[in-house]
C-alpha atoms as a PDB file:
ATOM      1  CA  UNK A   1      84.101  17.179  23.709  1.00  0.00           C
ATOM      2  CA  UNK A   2      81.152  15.459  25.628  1.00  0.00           C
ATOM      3  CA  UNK A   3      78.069  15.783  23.593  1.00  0.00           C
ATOM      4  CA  UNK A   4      74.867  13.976  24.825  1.00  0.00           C
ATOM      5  CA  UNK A   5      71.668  13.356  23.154  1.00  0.00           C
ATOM      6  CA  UNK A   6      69.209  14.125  25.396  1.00  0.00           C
ATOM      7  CA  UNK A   7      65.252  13.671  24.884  1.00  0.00           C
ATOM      8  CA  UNK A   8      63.724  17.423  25.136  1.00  0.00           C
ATOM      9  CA  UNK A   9      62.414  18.427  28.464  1.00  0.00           C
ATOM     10  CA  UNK A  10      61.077  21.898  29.923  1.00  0.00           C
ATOM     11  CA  UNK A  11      64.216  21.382  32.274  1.00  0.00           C
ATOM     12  CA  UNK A  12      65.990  23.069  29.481  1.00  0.00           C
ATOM     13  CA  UNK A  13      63.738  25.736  28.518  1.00  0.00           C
ATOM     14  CA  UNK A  14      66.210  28.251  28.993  1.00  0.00           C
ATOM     15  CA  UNK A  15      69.254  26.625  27.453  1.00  0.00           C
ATOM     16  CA  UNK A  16      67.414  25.916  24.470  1.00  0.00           C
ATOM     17  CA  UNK A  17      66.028  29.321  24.335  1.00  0.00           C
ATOM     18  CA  UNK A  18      69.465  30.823  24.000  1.00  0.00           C
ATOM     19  CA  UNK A  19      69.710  27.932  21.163  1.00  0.00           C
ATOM     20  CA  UNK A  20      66.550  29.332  19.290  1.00  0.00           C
ATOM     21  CA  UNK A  21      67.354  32.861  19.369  1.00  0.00           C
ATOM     22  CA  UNK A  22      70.941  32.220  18.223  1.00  0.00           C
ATOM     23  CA  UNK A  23      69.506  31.040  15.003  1.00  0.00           C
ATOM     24  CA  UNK A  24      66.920  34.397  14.422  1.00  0.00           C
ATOM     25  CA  UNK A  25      63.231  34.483  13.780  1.00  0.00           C
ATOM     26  CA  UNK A  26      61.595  32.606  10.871  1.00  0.00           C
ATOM     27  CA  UNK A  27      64.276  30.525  10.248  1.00  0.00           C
ATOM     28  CA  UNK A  28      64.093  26.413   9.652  1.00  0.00           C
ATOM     29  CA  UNK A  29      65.726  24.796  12.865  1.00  0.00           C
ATOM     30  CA  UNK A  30      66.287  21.267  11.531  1.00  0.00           C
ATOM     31  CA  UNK A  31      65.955  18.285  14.206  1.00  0.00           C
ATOM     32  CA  UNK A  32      63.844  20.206  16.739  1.00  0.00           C
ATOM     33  CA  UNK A  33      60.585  18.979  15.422  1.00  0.00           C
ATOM     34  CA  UNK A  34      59.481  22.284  15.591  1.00  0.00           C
ATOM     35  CA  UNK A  35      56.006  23.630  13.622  1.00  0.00           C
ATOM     36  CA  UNK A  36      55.040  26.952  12.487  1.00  0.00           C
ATOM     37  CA  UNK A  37      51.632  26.919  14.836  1.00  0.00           C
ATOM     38  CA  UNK A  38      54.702  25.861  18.359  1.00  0.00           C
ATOM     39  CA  UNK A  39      54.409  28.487  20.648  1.00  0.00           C
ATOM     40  CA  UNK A  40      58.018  28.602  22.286  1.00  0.00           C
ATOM     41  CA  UNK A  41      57.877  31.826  23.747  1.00  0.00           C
ATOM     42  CA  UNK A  42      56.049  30.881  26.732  1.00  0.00           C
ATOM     43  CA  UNK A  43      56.689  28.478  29.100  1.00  0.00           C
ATOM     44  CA  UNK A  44      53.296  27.357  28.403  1.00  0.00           C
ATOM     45  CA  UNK A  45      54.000  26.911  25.157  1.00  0.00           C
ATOM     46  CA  UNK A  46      56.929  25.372  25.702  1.00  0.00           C
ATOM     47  CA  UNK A  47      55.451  22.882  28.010  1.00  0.00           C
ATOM     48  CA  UNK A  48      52.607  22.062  25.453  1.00  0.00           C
ATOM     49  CA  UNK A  49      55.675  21.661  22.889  1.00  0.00           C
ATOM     50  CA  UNK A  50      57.620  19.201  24.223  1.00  0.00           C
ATOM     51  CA  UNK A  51      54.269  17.022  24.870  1.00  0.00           C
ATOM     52  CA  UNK A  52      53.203  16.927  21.562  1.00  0.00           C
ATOM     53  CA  UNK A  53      56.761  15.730  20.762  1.00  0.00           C
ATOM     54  CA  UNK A  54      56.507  13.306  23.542  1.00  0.00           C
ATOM     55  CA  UNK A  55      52.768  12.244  21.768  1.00  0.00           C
ATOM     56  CA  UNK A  56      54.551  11.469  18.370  1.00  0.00           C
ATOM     57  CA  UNK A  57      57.241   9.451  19.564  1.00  0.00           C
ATOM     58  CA  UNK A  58      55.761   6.327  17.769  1.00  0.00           C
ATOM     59  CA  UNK A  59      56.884   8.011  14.463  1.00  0.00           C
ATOM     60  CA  UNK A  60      60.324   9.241  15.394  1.00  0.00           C
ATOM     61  CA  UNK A  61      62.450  10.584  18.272  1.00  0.00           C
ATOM     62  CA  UNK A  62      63.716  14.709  18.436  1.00  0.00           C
ATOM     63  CA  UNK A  63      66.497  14.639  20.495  1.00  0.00           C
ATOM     64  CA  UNK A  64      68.756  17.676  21.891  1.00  0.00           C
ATOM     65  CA  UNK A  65      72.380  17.986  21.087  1.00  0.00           C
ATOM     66  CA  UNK A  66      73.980  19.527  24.863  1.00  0.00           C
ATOM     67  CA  UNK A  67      77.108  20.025  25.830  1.00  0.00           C
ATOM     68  CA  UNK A  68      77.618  21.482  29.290  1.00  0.00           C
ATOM     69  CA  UNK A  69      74.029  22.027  29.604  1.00  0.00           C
ATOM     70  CA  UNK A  70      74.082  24.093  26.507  1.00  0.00           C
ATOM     71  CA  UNK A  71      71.984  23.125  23.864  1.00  0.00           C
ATOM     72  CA  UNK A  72      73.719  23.405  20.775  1.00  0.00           C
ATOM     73  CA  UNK A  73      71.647  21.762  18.141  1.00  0.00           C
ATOM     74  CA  UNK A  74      68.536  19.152  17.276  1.00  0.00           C
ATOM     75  CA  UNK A  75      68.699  16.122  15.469  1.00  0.00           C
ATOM     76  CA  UNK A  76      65.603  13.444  14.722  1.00  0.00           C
ATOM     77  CA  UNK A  77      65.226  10.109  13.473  1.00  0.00           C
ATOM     78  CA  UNK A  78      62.188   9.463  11.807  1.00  0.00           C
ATOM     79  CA  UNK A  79      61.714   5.674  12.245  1.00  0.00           C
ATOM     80  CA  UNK A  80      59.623   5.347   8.476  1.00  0.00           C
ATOM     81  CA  UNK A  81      61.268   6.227   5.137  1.00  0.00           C
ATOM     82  CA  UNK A  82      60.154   9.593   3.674  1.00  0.00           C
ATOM     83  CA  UNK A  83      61.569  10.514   0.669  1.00  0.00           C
ATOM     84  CA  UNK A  84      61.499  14.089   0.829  1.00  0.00           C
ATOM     85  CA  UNK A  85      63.383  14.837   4.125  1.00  0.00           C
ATOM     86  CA  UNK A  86      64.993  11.433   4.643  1.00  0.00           C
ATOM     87  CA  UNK A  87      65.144   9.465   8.143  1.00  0.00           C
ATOM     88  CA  UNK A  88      67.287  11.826   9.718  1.00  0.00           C
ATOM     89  CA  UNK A  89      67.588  15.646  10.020  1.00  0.00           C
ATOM     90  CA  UNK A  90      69.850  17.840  12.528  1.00  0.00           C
ATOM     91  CA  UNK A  91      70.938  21.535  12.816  1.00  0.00           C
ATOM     92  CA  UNK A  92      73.467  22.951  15.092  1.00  0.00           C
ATOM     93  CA  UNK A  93      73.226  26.504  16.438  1.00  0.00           C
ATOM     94  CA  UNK A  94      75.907  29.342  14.421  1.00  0.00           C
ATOM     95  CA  UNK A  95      78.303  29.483  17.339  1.00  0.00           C
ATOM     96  CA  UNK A  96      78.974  25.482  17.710  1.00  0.00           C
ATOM     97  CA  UNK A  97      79.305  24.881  14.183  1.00  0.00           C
ATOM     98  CA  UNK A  98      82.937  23.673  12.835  1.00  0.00           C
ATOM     99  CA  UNK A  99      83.694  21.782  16.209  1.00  0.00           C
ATOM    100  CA  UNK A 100      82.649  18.065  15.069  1.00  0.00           C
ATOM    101  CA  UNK A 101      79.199  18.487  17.233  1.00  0.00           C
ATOM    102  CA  UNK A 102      77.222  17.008  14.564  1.00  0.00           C
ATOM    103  CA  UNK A 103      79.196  14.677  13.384  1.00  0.00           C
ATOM    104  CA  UNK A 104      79.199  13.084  17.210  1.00  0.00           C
ATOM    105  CA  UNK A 105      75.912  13.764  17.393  1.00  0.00           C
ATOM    106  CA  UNK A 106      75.096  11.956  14.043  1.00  0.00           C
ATOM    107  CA  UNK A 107      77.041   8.669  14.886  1.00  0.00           C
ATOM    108  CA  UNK A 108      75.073   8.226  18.504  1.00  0.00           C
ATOM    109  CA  UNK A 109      71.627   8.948  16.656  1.00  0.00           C
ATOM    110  CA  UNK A 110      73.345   6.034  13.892  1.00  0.00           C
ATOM    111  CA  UNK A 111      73.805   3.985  16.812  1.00  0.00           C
ATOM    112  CA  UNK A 112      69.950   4.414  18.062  1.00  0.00           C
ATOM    113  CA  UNK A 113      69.181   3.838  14.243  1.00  0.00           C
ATOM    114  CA  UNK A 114      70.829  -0.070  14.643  1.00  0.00           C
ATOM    115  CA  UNK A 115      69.281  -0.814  17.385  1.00  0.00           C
ATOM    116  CA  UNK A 116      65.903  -0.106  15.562  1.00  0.00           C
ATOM    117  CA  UNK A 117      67.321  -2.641  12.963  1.00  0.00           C
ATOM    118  CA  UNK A 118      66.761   0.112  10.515  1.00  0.00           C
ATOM    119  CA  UNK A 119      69.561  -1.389   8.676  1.00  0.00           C
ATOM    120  CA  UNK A 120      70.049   1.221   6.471  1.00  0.00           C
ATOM    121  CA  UNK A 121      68.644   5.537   6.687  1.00  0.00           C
ATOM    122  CA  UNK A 122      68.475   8.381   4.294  1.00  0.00           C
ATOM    123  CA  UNK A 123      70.075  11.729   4.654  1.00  0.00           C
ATOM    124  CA  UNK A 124      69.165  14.470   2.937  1.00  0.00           C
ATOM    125  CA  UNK A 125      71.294  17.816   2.592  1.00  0.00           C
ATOM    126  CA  UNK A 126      71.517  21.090   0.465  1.00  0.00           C
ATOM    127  CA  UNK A 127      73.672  19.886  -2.182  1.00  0.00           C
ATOM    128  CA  UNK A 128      75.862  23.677  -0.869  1.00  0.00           C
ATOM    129  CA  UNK A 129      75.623  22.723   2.726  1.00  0.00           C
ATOM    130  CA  UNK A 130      79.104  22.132   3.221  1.00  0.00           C
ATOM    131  CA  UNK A 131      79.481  21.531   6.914  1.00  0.00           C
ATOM    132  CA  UNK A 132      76.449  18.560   6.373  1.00  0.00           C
ATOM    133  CA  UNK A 133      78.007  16.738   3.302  1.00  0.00           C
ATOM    134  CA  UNK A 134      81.460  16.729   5.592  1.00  0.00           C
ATOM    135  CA  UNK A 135      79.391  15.104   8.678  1.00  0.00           C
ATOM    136  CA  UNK A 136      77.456  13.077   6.546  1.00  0.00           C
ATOM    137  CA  UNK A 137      80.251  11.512   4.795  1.00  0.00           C
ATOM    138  CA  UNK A 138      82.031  11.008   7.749  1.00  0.00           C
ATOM    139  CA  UNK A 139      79.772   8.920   9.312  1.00  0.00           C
ATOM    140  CA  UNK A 140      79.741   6.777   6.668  1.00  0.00           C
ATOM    141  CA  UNK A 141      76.937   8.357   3.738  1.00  0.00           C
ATOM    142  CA  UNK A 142      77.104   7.443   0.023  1.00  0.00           C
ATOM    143  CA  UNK A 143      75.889   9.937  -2.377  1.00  0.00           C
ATOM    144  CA  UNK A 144      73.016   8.407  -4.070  1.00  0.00           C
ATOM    145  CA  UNK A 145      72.409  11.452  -6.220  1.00  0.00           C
ATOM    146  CA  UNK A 146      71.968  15.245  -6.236  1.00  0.00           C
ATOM    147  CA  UNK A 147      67.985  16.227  -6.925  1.00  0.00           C
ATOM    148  CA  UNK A 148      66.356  19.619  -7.829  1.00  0.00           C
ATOM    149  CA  UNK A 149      64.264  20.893  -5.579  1.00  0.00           C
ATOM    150  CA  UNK A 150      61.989  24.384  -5.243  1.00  0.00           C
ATOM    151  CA  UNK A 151      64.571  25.431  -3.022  1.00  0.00           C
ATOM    152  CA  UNK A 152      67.507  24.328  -4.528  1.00  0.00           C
ATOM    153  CA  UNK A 153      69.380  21.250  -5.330  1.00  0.00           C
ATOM    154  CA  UNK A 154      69.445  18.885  -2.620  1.00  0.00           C
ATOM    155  CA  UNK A 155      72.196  15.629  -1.836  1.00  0.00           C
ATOM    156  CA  UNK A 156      70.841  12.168  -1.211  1.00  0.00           C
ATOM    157  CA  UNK A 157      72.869   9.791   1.213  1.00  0.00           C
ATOM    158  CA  UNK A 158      72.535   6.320   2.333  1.00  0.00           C
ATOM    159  CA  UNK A 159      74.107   5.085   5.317  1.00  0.00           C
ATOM    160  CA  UNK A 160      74.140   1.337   6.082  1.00  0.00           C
ATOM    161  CA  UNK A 161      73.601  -0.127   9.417  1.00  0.00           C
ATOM    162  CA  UNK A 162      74.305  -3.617   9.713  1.00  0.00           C
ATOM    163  CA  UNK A 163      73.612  -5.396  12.846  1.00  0.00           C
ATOM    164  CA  UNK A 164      75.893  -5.082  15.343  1.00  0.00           C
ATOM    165  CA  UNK A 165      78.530  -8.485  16.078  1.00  0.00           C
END
């Protein structure tokens, strides 16, 4: 499996069309960056889209997950601590989930994280979101505890990053 990270671009506007309809209308896309006011049904839209996440890159990078030009997911690193949502949030479209995609794509965003000297991110899952606590853990998360929230209990991880040798 190749997956790349790549940073979003109108280049892609179809691929990651297919990507957003795949998950239906009105649904949270984690690690896209997306807001309810985007327009991403134009390609004007679009266009204004990607620049405003171009115009926030001080506080975090969204990157795409592709494989063979397909855009199968989002995943961002927000580069200050937020309690809420954590440093790091990703979703993978219905049809790639299961293959490993985040959990590749979660241990090149890790390695991004380092070289911010970050040292050490938050995760934060449904405490039901199977496929997440498996990726998570995998890369290396320690449950730090399991919180109520509105919507459910969530799953707090920490992942240390120490500098690289």
């Amino acid at each position: 499996m190749t997956v790349e990270l790549v940073l979003p671009t109108t280049e892609l506007y179809t691929a990651w069309q297919e990507a957003h309809a795949e998950w239906g209308p009105g649904l949270h896309e984690d690690g896209f960056g997306l807001q309810e006011s985007d327009d991403v049904d134009t390609a004007e839209g679009f266009a204004r889209w990607i620049a405003r996440l171009q115009a926030e890159s001080d506080a975090g990078t969204c990157l795409w997950i592709v494989e063979d030009g397909q855009v199968q997911g989002g995943i961002a690193l927000r580069y200050r601590y937020n309690d809420r949502v954590g440093h790091i949030g990703y979703g993978v479209r219905p049809s790639a989930r299961g293959r490993g995609i985040a959990t590749c794509a979660l241990r090149q965003l890790l390695d991004r994280a380092r070289d911010r000297n970050l040292g050490r991110v938050l995760l934060v899952c449904a405490a039901d979101n199977e496929g997440s606590v498996r990726t998570i853990e995998r890369n290396g998360g320690r449950l730090d505890e399991i919180r109520p929230t509105p919507h459910g209990p969530t799953r707090r991880y920490w992942i240390d990053l120490p500098p690289r040798d």
